[in-house]
Protein backbone atom coordinates (compact mmCIF):
# COMPACT_ATOMS: atom_id res chain seq x y z
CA UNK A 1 -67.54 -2.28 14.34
CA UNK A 2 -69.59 -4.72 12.44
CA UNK A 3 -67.62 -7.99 10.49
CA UNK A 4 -68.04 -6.22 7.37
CA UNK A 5 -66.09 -2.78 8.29
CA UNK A 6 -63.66 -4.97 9.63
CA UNK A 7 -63.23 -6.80 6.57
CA UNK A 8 -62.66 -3.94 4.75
CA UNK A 9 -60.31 -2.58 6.83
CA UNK A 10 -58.32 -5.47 6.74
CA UNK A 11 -58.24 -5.57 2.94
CA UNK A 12 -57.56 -2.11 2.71
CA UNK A 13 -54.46 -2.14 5.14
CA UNK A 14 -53.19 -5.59 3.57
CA UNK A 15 -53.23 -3.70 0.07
CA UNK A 16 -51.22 -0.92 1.26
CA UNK A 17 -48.89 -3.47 2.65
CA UNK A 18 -48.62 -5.75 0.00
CA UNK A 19 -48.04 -2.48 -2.52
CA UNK A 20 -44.29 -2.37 -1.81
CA UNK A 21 -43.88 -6.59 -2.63
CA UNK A 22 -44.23 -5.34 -6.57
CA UNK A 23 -41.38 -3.82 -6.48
CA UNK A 24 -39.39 -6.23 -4.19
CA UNK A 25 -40.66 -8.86 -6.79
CA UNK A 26 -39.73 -6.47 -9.95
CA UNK A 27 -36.17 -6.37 -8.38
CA UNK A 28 -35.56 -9.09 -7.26
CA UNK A 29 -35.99 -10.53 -10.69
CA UNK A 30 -33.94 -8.09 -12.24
CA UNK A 31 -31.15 -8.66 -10.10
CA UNK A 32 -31.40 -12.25 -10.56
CA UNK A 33 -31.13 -11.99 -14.33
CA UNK A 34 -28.45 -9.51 -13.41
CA UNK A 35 -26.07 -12.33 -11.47
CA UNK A 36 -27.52 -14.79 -14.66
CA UNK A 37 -25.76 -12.73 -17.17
CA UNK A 38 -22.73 -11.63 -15.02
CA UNK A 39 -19.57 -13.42 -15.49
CA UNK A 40 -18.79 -13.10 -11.81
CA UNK A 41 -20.24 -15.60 -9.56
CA UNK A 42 -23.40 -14.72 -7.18
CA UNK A 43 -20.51 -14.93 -4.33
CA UNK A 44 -17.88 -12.65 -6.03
CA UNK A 45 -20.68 -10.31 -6.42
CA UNK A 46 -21.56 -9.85 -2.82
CA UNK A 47 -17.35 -9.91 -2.03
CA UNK A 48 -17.28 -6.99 -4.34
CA UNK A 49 -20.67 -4.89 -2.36
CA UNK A 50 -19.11 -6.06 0.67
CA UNK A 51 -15.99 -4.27 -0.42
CA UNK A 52 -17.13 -1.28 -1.52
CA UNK A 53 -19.64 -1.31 2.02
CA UNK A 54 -16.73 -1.08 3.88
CA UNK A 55 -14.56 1.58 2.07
CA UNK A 56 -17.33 3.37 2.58
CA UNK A 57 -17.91 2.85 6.43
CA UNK A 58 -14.30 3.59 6.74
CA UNK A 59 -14.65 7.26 4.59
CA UNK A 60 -17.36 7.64 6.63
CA UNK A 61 -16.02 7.34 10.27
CA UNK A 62 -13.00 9.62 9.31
CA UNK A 63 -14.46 13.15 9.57
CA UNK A 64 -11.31 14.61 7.57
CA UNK A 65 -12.03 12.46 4.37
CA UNK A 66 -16.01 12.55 4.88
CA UNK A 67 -16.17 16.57 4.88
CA UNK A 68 -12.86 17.27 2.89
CA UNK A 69 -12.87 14.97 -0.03
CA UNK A 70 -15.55 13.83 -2.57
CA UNK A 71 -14.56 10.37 -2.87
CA UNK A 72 -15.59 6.94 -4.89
CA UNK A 73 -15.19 3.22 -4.33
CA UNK A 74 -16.33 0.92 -7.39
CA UNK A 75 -15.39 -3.34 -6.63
CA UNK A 76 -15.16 -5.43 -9.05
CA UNK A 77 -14.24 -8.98 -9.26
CA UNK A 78 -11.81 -7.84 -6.00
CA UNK A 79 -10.27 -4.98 -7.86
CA UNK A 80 -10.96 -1.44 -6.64
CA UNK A 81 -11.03 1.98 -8.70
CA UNK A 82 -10.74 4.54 -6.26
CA UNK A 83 -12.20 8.05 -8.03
CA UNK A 84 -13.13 11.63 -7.18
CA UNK A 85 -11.39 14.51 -5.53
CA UNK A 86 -9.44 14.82 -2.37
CA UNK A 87 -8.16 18.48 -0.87
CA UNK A 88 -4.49 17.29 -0.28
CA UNK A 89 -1.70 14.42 -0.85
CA UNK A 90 -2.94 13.33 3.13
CA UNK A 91 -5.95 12.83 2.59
CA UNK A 92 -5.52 11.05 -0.91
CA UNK A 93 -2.84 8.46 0.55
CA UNK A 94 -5.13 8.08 3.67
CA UNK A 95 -7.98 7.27 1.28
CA UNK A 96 -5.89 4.61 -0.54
CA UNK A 97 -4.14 3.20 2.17
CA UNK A 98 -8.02 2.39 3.39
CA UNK A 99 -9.05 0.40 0.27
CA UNK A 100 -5.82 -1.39 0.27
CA UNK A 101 -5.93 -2.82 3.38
CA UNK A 102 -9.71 -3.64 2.97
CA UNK A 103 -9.62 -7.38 3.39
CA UNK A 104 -10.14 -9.11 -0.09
CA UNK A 105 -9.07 -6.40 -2.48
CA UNK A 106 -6.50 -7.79 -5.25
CA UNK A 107 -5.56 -4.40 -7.07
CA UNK A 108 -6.46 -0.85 -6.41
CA UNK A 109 -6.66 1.25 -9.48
CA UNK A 110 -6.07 4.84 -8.24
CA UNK A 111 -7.56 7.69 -9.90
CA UNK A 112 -8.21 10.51 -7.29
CA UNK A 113 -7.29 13.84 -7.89
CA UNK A 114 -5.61 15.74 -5.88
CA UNK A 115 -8.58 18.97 -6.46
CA UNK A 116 -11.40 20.64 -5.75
CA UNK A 117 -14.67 18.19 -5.24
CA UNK A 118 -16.88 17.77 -8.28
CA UNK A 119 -19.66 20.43 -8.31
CA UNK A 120 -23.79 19.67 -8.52
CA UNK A 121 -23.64 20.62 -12.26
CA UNK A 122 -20.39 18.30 -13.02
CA UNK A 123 -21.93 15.29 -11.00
CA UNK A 124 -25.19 15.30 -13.56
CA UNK A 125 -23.06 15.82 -16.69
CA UNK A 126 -21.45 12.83 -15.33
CA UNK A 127 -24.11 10.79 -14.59
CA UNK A 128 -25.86 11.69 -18.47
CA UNK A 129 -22.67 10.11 -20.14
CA UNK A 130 -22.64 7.37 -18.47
CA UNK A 131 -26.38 7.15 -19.40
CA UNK A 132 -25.41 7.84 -22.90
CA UNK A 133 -22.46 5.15 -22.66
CA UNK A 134 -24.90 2.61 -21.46
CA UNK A 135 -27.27 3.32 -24.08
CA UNK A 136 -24.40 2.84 -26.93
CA UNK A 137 -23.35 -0.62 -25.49
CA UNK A 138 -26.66 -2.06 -26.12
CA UNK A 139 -25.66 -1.55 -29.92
CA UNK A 140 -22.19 -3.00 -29.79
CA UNK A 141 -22.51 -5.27 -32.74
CA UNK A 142 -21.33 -8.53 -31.05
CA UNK A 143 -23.61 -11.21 -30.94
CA UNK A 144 -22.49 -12.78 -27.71
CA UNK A 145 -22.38 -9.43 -25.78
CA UNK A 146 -23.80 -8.77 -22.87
CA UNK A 147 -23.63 -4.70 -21.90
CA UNK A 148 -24.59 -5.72 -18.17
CA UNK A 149 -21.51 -7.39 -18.00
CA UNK A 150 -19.04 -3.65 -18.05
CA UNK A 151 -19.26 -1.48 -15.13
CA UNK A 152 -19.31 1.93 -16.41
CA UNK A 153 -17.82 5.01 -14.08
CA UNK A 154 -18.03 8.59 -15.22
CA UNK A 155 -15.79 11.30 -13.23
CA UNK A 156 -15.12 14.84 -15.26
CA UNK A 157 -15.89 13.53 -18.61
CA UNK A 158 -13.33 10.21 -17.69
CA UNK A 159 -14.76 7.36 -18.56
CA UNK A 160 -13.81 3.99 -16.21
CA UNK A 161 -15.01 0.66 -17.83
CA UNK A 162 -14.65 -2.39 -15.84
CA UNK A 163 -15.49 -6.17 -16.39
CA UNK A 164 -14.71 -9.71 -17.23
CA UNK A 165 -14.48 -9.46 -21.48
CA UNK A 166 -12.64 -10.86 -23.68
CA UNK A 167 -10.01 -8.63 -25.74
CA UNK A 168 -12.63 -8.02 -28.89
CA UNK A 169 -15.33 -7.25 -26.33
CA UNK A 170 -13.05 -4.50 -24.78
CA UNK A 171 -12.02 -3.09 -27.92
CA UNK A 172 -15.56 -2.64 -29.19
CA UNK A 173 -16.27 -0.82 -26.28
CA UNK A 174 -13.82 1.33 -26.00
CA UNK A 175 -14.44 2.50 -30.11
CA UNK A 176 -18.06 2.85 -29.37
CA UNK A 177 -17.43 5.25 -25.82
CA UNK A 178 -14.44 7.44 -27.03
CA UNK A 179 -16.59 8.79 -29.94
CA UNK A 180 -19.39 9.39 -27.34
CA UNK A 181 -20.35 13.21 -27.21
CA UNK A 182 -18.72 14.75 -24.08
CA UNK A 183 -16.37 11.94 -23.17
CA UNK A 184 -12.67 13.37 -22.62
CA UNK A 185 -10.85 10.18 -22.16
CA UNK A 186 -11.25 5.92 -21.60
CA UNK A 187 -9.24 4.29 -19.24
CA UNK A 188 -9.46 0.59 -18.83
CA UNK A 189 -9.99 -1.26 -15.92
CA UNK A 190 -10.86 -4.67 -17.32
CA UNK A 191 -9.73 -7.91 -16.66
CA UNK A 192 -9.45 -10.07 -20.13
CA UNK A 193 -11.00 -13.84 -20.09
């Protein structure tokens, strides 16, 4: 091969490379501004993946809760909500007992059923209201309000909201999402600052 072919190889396979540093770049910056605007700290933050990591790993290794269960593990600032659907009270306490005694976790808030696991169709309706619930936070009406700062869990029309706000923040929120089209109830997982 002559310098020139090799030249342009070597672009050509360093731009094919360098095409997925765009979108390390992208989010890497976005979850920078994300620990900028959070009220927990960059550590807490990485406590609470770790957390929900290792639920996981443990739901994972246990073939009973893996295949008979549809289960969910959302950290934050060390407290767990457990959601989802488990097929009996075994499995359920099983399932608690793990995020318990997961080192690091302050409170478990437990909200899995004892039913049926959520179905394709139930998951996306899900998923669109918390969409929708996102959307109406941008618009909250509080100047100092930051909607990154609520973690927002759907589960059968039950909406979770979880965060570091103050007690006007929370109340806000909670008027804007229980008038949201399709959500059943609002629980409250928040810890007040």
């Amino acid at each position: 091969m002559n310098k020139r072919a090799i030249t342009l190889l070597l672009c050509l396979v360093s731009v094919n490379w360098l095409q997925g540093c765009g979108a390390l770049i992208v989010g890497g910056v976005a979850a920078g501004a994300s620990v900028i605007h959070d009220r927990r700290s960059s550590g807490t933050i990485l406590d609470d993946k770790t957390i929900q990591f290792k639920i996981v790993s443990s739901v994972n290794s246990d073939p009973d809760l893996l295949q008979r269960c549809s289960l969910s593990a959302t950290s934050y600032n060390y407290v767990v909500l457990l959601t989802g659907q488990a097929e009996n009270a075994s499995l359920h306490d099983r399932y608690v007992d793990i995020a318990r005694n997961t080192p690091m976790v302050k409170r478990v808030v437990d909200e899995v059923q004892i039913a049926s696991p959520t179905t394709a169709a139930e998951e996306t309706r899900d998923a669109y209201i918390t969409s929708k619930v996102k959307i109406q936070l941008l618009d909250l009406g509080i100047p100092s309000f930051d909607p990154s700062r609520v973690k927002v869990v759907t589960e059968r029309n039950v909406v979770y909201l979880m965060g570091l706000v103050t007690q006007e923040e929370a109340s806000a929120v909670v008027e804007k999402v229980r008038y949201i089209d399709g959500v059943e109830k609002v629980v409250k997982v928040f810890e007040y600052i």
